[in-house]
C-alpha atoms as a PDB file:
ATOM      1  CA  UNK A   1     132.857  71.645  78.635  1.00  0.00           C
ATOM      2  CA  UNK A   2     133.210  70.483  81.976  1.00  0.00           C
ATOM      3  CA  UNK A   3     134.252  72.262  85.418  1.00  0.00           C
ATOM      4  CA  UNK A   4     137.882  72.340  85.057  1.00  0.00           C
ATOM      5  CA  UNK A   5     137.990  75.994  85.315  1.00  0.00           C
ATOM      6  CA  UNK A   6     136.160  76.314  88.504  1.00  0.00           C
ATOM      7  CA  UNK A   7     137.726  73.423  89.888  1.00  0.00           C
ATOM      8  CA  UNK A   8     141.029  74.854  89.197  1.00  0.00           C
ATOM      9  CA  UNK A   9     139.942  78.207  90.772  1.00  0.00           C
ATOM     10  CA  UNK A  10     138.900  76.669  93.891  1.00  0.00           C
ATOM     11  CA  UNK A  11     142.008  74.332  94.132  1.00  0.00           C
ATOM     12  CA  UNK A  12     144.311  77.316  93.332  1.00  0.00           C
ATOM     13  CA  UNK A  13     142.271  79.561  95.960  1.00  0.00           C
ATOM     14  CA  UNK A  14     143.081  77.075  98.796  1.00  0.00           C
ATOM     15  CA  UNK A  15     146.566  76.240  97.525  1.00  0.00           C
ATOM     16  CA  UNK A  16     147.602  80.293  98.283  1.00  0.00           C
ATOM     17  CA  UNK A  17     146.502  79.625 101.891  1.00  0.00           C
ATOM     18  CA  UNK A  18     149.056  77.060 101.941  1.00  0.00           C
ATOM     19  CA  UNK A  19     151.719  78.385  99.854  1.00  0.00           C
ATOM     20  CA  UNK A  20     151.254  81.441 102.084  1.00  0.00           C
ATOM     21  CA  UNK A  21     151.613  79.399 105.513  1.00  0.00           C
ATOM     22  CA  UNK A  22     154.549  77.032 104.424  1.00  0.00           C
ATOM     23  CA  UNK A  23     156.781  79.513 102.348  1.00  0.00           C
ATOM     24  CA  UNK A  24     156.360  82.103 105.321  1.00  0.00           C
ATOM     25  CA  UNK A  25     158.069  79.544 107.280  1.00  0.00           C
ATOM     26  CA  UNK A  26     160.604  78.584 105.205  1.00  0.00           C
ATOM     27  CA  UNK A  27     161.775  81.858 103.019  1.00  0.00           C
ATOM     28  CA  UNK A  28     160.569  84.417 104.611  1.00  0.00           C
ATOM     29  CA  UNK A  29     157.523  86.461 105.054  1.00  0.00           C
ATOM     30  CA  UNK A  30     157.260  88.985 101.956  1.00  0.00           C
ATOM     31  CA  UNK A  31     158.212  86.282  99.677  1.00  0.00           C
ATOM     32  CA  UNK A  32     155.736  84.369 100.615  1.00  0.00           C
ATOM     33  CA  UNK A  33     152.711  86.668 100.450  1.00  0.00           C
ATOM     34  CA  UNK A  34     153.928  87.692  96.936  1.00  0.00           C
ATOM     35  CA  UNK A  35     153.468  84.116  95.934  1.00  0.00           C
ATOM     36  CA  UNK A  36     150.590  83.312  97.392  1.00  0.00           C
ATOM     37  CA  UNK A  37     148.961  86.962  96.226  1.00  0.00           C
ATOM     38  CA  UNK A  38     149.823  85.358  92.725  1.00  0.00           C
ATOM     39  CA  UNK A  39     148.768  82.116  93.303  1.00  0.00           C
ATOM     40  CA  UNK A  40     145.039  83.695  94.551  1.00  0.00           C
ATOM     41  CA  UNK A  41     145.032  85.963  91.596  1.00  0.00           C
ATOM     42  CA  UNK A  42     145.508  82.886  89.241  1.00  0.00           C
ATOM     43  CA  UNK A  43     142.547  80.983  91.486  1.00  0.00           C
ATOM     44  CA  UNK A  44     140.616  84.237  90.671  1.00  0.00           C
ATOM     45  CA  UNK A  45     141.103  84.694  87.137  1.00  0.00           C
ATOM     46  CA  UNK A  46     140.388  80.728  86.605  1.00  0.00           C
ATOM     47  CA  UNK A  47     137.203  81.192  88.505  1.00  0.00           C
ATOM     48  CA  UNK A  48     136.094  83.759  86.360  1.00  0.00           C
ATOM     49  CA  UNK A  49     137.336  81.888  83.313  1.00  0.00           C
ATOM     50  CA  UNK A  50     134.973  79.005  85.072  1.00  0.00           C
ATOM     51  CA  UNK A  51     132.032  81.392  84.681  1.00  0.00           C
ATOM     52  CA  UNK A  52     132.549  82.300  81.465  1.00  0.00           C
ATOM     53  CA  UNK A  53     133.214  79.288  80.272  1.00  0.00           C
ATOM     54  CA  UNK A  54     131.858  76.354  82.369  1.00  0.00           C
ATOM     55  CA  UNK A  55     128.747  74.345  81.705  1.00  0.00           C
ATOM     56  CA  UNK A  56     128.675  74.190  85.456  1.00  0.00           C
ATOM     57  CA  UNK A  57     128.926  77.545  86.802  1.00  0.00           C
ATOM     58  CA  UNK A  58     128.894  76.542  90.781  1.00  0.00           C
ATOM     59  CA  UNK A  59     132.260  76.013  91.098  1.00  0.00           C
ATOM     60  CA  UNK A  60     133.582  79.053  89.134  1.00  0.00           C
ATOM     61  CA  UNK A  61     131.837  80.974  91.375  1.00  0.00           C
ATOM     62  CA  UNK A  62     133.251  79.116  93.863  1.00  0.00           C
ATOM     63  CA  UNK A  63     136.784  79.424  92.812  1.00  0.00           C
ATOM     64  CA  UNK A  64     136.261  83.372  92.376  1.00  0.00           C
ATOM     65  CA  UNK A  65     134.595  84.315  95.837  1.00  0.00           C
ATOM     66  CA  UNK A  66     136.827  81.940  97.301  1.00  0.00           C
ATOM     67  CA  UNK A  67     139.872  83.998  95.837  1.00  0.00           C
ATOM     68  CA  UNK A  68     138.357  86.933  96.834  1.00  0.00           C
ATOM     69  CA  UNK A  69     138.505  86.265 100.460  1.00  0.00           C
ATOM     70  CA  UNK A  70     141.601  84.626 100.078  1.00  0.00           C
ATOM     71  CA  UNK A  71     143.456  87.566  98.883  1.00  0.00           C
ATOM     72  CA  UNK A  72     141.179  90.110 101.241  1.00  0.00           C
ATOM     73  CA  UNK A  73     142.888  87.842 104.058  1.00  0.00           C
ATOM     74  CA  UNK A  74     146.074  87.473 102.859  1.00  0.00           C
ATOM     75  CA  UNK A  75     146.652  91.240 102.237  1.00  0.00           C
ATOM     76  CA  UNK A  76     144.703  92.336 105.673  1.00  0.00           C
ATOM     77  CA  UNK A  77     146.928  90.218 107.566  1.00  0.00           C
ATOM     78  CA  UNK A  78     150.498  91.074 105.515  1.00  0.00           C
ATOM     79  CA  UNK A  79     149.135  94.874 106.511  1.00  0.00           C
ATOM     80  CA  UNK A  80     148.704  94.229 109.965  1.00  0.00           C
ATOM     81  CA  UNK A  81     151.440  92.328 110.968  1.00  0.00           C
ATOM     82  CA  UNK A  82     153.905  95.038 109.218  1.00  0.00           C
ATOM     83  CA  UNK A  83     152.233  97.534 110.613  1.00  0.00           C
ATOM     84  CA  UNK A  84     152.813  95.411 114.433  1.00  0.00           C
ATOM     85  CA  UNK A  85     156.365  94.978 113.764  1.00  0.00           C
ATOM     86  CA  UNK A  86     157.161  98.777 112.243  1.00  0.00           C
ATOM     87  CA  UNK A  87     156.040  99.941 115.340  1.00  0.00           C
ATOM     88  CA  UNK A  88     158.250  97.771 117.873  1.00  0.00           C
END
């Protein structure tokens, strides 16, 4: 079938880091983590799709671990700097 899935996954993974980095600079902070946590969910659920469905199952893995951390970073970070600027 082809690694479209996992390909997808990883390309979506990295696109949230973006997403997250740009639209933080431009919108505003919240904004952008809630696009880029749905952008790294998407990158996560196409990985796993690329598992599942794959003939090639290196890069669905990929695309799913990668999401993982992606999201573990994103969210870790968001909590953090909150948590800095609640307490200024």
């Amino acid at each position: 079938m082809g690694h479209g899935f996992g390909i997808a996954g990883i390309i979506l993974s990295l696109a949230s880091l973006v997403v997250w980095w740009i639209l933080s600079m431009l919108i505003g902070y919240i904004l952008a983590v809630l696009v880029a946590v749905l952008v790294a969910v998407l990158g996560i659920i196409f990985g796993a799709i690329g598992i599942a469905k794959d003939d090639s199952r290196g890069a669905g893995i990929a695309g799913l671990i990668l999401g993982i951390i992606v999201l573990i970073i994103e969210i870790a970070v968001s909590y953090l700097l909150i948590g800095y600027v609640m307490s200024l």
